[in-house]
Protein backbone atom coordinates (compact mmCIF):
# COMPACT_ATOMS: atom_id res chain seq x y z
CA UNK A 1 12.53 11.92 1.55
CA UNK A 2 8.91 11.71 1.28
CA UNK A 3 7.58 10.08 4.45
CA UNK A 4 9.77 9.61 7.81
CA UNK A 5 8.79 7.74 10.94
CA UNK A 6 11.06 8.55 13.72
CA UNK A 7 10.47 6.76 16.69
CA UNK A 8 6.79 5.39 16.74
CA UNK A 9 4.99 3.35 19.25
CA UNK A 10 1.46 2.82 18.91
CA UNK A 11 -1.16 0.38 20.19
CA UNK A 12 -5.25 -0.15 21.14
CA UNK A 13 -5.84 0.67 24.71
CA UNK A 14 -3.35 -1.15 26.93
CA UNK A 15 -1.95 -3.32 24.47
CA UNK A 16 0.98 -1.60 22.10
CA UNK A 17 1.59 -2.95 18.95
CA UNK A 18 4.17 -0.57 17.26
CA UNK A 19 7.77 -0.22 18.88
CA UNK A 20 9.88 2.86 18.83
CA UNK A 21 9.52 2.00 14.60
CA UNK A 22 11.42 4.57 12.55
CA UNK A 23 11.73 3.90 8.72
CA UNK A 24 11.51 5.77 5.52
CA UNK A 25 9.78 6.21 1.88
CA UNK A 26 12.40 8.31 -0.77
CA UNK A 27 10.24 9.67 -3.71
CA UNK A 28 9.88 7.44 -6.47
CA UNK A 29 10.89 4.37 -3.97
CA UNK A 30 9.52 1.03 -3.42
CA UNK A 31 9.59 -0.13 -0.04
CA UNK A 32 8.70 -3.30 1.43
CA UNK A 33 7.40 -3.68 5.02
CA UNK A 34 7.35 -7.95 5.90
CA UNK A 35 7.16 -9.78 8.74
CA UNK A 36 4.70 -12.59 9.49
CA UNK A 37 0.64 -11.86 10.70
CA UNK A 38 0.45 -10.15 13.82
CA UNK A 39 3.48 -8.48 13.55
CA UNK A 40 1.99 -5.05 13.36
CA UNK A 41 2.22 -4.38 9.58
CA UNK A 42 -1.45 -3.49 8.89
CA UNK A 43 -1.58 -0.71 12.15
CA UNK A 44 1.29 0.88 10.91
CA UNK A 45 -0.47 1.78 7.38
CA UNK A 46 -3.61 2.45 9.58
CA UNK A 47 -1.72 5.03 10.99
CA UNK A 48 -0.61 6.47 7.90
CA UNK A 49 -3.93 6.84 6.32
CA UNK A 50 -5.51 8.36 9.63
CA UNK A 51 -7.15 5.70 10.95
CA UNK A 52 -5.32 5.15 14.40
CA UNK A 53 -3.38 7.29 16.64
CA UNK A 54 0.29 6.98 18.12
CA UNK A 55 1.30 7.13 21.22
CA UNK A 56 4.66 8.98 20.56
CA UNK A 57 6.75 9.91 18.00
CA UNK A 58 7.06 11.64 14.76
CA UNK A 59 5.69 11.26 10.89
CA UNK A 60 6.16 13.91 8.33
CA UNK A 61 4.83 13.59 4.69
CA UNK A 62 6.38 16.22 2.17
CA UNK A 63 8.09 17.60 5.35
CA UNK A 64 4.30 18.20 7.19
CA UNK A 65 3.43 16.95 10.28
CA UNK A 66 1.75 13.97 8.80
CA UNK A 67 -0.45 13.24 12.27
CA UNK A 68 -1.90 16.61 12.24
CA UNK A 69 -3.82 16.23 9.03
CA UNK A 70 -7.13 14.80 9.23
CA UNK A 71 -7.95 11.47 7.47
CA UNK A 72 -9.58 12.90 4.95
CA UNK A 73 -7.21 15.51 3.94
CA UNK A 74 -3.96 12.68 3.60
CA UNK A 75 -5.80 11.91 0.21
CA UNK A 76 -5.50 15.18 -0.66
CA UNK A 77 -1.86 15.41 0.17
CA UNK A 78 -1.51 12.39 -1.85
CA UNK A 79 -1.35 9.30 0.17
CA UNK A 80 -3.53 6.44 -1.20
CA UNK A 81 -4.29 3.31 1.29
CA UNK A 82 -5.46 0.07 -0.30
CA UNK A 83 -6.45 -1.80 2.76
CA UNK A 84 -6.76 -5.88 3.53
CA UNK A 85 -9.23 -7.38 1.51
CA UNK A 86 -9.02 -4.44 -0.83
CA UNK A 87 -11.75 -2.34 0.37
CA UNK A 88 -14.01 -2.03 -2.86
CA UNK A 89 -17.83 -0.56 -2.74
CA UNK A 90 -19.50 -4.08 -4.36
CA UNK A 91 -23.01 -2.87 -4.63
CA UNK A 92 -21.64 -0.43 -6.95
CA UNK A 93 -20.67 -0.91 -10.82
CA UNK A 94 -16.55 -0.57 -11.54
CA UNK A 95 -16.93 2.70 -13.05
CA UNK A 96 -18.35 4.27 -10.11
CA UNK A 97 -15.93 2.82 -7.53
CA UNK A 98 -13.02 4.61 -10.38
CA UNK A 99 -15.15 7.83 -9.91
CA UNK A 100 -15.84 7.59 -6.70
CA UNK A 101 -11.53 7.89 -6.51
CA UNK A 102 -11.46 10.59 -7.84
CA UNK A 103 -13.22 13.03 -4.96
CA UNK A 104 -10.24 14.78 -4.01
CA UNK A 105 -11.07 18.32 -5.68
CA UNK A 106 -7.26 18.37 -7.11
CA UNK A 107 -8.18 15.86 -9.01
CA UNK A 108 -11.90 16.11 -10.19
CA UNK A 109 -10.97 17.58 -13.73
CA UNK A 110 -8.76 14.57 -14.31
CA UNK A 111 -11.44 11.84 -13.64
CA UNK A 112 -12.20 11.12 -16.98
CA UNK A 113 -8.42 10.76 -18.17
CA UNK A 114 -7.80 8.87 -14.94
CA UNK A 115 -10.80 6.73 -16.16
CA UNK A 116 -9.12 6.13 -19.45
CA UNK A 117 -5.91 5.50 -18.13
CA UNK A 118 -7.32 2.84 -15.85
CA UNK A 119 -8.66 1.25 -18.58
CA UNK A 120 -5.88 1.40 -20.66
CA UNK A 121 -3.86 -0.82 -17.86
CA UNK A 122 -6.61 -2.96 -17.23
CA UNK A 123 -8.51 -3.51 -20.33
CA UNK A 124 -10.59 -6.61 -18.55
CA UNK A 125 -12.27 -3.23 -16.31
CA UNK A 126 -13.26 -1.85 -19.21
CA UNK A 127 -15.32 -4.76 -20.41
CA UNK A 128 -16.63 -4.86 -16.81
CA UNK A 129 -17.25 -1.11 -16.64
CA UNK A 130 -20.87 -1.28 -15.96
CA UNK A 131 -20.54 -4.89 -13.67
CA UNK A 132 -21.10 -5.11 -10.00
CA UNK A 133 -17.65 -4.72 -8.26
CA UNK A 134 -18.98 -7.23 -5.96
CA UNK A 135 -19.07 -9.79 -8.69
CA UNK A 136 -15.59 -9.72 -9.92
CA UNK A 137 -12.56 -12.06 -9.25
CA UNK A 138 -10.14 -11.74 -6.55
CA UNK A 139 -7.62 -10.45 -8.80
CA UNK A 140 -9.98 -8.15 -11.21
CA UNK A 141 -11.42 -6.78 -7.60
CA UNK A 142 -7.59 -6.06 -6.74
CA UNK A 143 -6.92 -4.13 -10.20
CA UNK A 144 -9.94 -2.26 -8.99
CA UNK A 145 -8.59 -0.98 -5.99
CA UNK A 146 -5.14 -0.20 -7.43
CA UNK A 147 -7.24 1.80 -9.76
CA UNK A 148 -9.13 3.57 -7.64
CA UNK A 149 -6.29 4.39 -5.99
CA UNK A 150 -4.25 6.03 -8.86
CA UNK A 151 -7.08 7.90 -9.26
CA UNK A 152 -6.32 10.60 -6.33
CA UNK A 153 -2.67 10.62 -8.22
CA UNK A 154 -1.08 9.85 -5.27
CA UNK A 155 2.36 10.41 -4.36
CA UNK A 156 2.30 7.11 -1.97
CA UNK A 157 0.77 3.97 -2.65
CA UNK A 158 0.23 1.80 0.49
CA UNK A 159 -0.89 -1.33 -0.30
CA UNK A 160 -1.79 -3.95 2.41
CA UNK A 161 -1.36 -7.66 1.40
CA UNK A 162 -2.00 -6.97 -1.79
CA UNK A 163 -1.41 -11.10 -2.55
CA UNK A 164 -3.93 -11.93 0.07
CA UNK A 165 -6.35 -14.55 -1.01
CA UNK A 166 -4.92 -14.23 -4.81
CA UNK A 167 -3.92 -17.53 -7.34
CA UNK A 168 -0.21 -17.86 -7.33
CA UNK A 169 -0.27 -16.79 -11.14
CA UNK A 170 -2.60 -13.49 -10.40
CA UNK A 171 0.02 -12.80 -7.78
CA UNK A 172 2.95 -12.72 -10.05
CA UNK A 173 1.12 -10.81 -12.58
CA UNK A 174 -0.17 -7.87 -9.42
CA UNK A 175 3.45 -7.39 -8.54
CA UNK A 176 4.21 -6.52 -12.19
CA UNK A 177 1.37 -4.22 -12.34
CA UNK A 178 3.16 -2.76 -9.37
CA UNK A 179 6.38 -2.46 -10.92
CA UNK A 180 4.55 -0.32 -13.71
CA UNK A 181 3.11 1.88 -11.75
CA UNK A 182 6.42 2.29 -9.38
CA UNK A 183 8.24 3.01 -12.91
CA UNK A 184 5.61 5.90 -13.40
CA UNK A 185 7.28 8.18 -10.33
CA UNK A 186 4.81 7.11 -7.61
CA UNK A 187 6.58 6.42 -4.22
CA UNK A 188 4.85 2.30 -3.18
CA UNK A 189 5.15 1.17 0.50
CA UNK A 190 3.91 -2.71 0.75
CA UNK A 191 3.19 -4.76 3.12
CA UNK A 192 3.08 -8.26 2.55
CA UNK A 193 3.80 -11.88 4.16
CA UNK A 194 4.97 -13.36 1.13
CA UNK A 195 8.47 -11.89 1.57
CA UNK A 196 9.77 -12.86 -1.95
CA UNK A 197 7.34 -11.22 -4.03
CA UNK A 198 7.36 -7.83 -2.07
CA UNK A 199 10.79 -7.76 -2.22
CA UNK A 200 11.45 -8.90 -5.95
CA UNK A 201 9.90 -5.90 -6.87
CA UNK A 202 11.14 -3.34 -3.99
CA UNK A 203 14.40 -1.09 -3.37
CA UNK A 204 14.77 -1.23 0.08
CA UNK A 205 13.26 -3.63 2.88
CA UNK A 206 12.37 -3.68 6.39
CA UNK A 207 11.49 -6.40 8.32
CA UNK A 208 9.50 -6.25 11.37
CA UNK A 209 8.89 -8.75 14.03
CA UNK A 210 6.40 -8.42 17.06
CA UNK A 211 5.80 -4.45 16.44
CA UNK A 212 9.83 -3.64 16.13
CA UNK A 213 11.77 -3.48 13.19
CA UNK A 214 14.49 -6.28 13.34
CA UNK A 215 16.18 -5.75 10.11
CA UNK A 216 16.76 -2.95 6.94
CA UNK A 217 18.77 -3.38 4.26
CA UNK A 218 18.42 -2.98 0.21
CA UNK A 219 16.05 -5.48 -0.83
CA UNK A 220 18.07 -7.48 -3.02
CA UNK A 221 20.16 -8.27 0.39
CA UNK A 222 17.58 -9.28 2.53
CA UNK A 223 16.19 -11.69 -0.39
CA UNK A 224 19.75 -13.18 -0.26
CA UNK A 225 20.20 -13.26 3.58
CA UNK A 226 20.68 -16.58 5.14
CA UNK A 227 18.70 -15.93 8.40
CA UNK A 228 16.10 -14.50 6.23
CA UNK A 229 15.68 -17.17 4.05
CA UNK A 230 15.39 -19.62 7.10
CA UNK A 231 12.67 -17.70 8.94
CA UNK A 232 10.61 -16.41 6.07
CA UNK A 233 11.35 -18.63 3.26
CA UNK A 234 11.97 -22.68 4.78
CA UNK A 235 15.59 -22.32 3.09
């Protein structure tokens, strides 16, 4: 098991978002987190990656009390977070947002292999190598940020909405890219409204409804679940 959540309620101020949530990640696992907008999705991965607190309960990474790291040392454990809206630097060119990836020190001696490899999956960066970030597409700026995330070689890749915003054939073609990089041993936790993609590419689902998790089952299941299908998917 590489990350557990036992028992987590969190919130902002008075208002808790999160629970009593308690879910897993297995090494080399795809997991899908859906539920509709509000539902508390993006604070859990905020809490992952260090960026809010919990009220109570437990999260262990590699068997380490995940909440006593600092935010900026989760990278260096290996946890990569690509947020809403994909979080790219756009006044800078796409080569620096890969290097600026790579500032874990573990890491610094692979940058320019990273580089290469990004390049290699994404050919389309590497004729935009020296281009404003800013200036890309929706779905070029999203192969960004999945590449500047496999630049910290991370053990878990959280990726939040990664469909947001995207054409319906850029979509299809993002979840494949995530398939690839899920068949190269890295552990992927997504979540995502559009409950069919995340979960035709995931091993195990959980679904989540006003900050509680309602449902987890193998994701192949919940795809075929009537009550599913209703709520999520007009069937």
């Amino acid at each position: 098991m590489l990350l557990e959540i036992k028992d987590v309620c969190a919130g902002y101020g008075d208002l808790q978002v999160l629970f009593n949530i308690s879910m897993h990640v297995n090494e080399g696992e795809v997991v899908s987190l859906v539920g509709s907008n509000g539902a508390g999705k993006t604070t859990l991965l905020r809490i992952l990656s260090g960026l809010e607190p919990i009220k109570s309960g437990i999260i262990t990474f590699c068997g380490k009390d995940l909440m006593a790291m600092k935010s900026y040392e989760r990278a260096d454990y290996g946890i990569a977070h690509i947020p809403q809206g994909r979080g790219i630097l756009g006044s800078l060119t796409v080569k620096e947002n890969l290097v600026m990836g790579a500032y874990p020190k573990a890491v610094r001696a692979n940058m320019e292999k990273n580089i290469a490899k990004a390049y290699e999956m994404f050919p389309i960066l590497n004729e935009r190598k020296n281009q404003l970030a800013g200036s890309l597409s929706g779905g070029e700026q999203q192969m960004l940020a999945i590449s500047r995330a496999l630049m910290i070689e991370p053990k878990l890749l959280m990726l939040d909405e990664p469909s947001l915003g995207l054409a319906p054939i850029v979509v299809k073609e993002m979840f494949n890219i995530i398939s690839e990089v899920a068949k190269n041993g890295v552990s992927i936790l997504i979540v995502e409204q559009n409950l069919k993609q995340a979960l035709s590419v995931a091993d195990r689902g959980y679904v989540i409804e006003t900050g509680s998790l309602v449902m987890e089952d193998k994701a192949s299941d919940l795809l075929n679940n009537k009550a599913i299908q209703a709520a999520y998917l007009g069937i």
